[in-house]
Protein backbone atom coordinates (compact mmCIF):
# COMPACT_ATOMS: atom_id res chain seq x y z
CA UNK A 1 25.29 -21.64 -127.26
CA UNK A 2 28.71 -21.06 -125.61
CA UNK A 3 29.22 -23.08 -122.46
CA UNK A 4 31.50 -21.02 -119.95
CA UNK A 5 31.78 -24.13 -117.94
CA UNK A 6 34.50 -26.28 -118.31
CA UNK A 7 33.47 -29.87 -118.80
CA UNK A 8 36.29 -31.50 -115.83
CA UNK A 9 34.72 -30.22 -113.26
CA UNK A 10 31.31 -31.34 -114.22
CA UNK A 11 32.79 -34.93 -115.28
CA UNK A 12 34.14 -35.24 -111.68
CA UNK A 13 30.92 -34.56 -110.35
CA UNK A 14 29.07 -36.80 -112.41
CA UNK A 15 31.80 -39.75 -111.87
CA UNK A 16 31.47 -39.00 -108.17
CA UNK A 17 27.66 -40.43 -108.48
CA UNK A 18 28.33 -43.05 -110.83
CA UNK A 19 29.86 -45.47 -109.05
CA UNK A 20 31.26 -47.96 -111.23
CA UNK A 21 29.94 -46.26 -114.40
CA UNK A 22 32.02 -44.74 -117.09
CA UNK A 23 30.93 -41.36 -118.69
CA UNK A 24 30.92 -40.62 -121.89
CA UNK A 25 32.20 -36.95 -122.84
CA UNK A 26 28.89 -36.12 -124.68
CA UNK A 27 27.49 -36.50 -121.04
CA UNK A 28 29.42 -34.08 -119.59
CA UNK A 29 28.82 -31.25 -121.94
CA UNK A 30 24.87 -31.89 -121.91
CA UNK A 31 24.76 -31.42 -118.26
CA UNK A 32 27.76 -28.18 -118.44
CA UNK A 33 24.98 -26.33 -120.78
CA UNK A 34 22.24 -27.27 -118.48
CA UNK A 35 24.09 -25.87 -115.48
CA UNK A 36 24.35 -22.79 -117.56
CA UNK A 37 20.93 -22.79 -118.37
CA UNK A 38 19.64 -23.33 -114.81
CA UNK A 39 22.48 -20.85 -113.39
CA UNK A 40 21.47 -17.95 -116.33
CA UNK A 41 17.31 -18.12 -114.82
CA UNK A 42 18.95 -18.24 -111.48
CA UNK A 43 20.39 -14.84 -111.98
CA UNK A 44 17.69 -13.26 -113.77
CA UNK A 45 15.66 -14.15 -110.07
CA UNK A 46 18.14 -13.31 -108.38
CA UNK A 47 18.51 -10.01 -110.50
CA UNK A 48 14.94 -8.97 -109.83
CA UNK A 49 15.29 -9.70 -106.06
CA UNK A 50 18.47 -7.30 -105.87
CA UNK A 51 15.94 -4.92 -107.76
CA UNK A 52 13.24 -5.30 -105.71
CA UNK A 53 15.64 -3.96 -102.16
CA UNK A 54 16.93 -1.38 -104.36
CA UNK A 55 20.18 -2.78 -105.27
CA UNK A 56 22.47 -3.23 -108.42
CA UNK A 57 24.49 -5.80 -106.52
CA UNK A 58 23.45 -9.40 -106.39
CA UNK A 59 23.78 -10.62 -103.10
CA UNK A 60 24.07 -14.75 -101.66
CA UNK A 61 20.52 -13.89 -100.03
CA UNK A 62 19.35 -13.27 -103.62
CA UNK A 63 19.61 -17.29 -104.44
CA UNK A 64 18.25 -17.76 -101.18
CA UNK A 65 20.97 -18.91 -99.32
CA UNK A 66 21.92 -17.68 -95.77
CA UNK A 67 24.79 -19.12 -95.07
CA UNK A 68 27.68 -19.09 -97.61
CA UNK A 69 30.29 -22.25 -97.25
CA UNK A 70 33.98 -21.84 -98.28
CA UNK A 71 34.70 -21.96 -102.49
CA UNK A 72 37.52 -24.04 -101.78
CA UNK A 73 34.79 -26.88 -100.80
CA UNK A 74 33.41 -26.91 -104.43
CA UNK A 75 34.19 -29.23 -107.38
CA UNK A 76 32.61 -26.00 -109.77
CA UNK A 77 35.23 -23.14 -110.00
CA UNK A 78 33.72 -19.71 -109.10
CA UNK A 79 34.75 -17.65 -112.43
CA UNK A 80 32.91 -19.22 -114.79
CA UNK A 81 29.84 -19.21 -112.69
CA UNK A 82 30.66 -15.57 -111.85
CA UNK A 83 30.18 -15.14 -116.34
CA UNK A 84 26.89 -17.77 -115.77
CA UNK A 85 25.46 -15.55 -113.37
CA UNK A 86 26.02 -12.24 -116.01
CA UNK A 87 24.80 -14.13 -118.99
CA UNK A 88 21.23 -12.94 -118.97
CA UNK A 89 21.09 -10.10 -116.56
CA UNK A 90 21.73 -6.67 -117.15
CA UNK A 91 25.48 -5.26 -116.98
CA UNK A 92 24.78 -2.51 -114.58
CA UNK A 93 24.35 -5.36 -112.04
CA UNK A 94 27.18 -7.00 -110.06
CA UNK A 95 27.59 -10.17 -108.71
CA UNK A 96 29.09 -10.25 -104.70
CA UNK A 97 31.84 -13.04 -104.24
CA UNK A 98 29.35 -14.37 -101.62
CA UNK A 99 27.07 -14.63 -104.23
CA UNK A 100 29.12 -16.49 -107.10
CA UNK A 101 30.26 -19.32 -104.49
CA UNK A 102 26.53 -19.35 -103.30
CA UNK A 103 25.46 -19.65 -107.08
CA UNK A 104 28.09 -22.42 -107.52
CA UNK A 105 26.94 -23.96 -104.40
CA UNK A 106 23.56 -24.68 -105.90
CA UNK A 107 24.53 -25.84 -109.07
CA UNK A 108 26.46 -28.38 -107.82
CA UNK A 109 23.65 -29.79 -105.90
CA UNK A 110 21.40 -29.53 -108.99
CA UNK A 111 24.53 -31.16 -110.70
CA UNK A 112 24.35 -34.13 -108.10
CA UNK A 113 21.04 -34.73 -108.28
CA UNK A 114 21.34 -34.93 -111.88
CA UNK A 115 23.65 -36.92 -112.51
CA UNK A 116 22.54 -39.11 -109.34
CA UNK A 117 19.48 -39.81 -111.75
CA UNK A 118 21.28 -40.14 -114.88
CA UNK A 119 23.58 -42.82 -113.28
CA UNK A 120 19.74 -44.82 -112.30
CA UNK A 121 18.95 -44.44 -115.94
CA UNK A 122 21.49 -45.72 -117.16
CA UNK A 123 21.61 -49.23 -114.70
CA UNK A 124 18.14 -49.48 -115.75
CA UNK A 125 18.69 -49.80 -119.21
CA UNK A 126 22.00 -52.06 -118.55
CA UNK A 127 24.28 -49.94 -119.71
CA UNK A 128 28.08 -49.72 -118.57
CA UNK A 129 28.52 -45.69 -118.99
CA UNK A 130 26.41 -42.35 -118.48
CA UNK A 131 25.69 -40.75 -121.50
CA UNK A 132 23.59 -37.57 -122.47
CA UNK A 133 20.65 -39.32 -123.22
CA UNK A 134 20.64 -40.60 -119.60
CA UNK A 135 20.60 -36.72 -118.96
CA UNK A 136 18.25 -35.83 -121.46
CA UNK A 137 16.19 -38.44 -119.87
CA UNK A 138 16.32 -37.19 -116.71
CA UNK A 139 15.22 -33.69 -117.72
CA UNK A 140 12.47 -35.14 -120.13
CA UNK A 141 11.31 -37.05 -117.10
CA UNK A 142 11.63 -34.58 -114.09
CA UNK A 143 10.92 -31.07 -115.46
């Protein structure tokens, strides 16, 4: 699988719940392609609410989310979520700005919590840096 996200952005986040830890690079790729996993099914909802109203443009309301903040206020940059979101769903659909910053929104706080949990993991087992196990862990664990 291709990841569209690049890995920086998703290493700051992760090294902006880790505290003292280090991260290792195979880390940050593990959690980029499951952002783009979780991102892709977001759309495909999302997709199939737009749909349901009669509408070939996803909208923010589609994610559920009412209240769009600013892009500028994410760590994930809008573009490649924009190709996330169009990954899986149909290309007669399109994706509303609204919508990509509300889609990056939420990956960013599944990112966080992620990577919250990965930095646990890897305390627990005494371990100086995050790596993808930690994430692999998490997702083993928690879904």
């Amino acid at each position: 699988m291709n990841v569209e996200l690049p890995f920086a952005p998703v290493d700051t986040i992760i090294r902006r719940n880790a505290g003292e830890l280090r991260v290792s690079a195979d880390a940050s790729r593990e959690l980029a392609t499951r952002i783009q996993e979780h991102g892709s099914e977001l759309a495909i909802d999302a997709a199939e609410e737009a749909t349901a109203d009669g509408r070939k443009t996803l909208m923010a309301q589609d994610f559920g989310v009412e209240a769009v903040i600013d892009k500028d206020d994410l760590e994930l940059p809008v573009a490649p979520v924009d190709r996330i979101a169009r990954l899986e769903i149909d290309d007669r659909y399109r994706v509303s700005m609204d919508a990509r910053v509300a889609l990056a929104d939420i990956l960013e706080d599944y990112a966080d919590n992620v990577a919250r949990a990965a930095a646990i993991l890897a305390r627990h087992a005494d371990r100086r840096t995050i790596t993808d196990d930690d994430i692999e862990t998490y997702f083993s664990l928690f879904e």
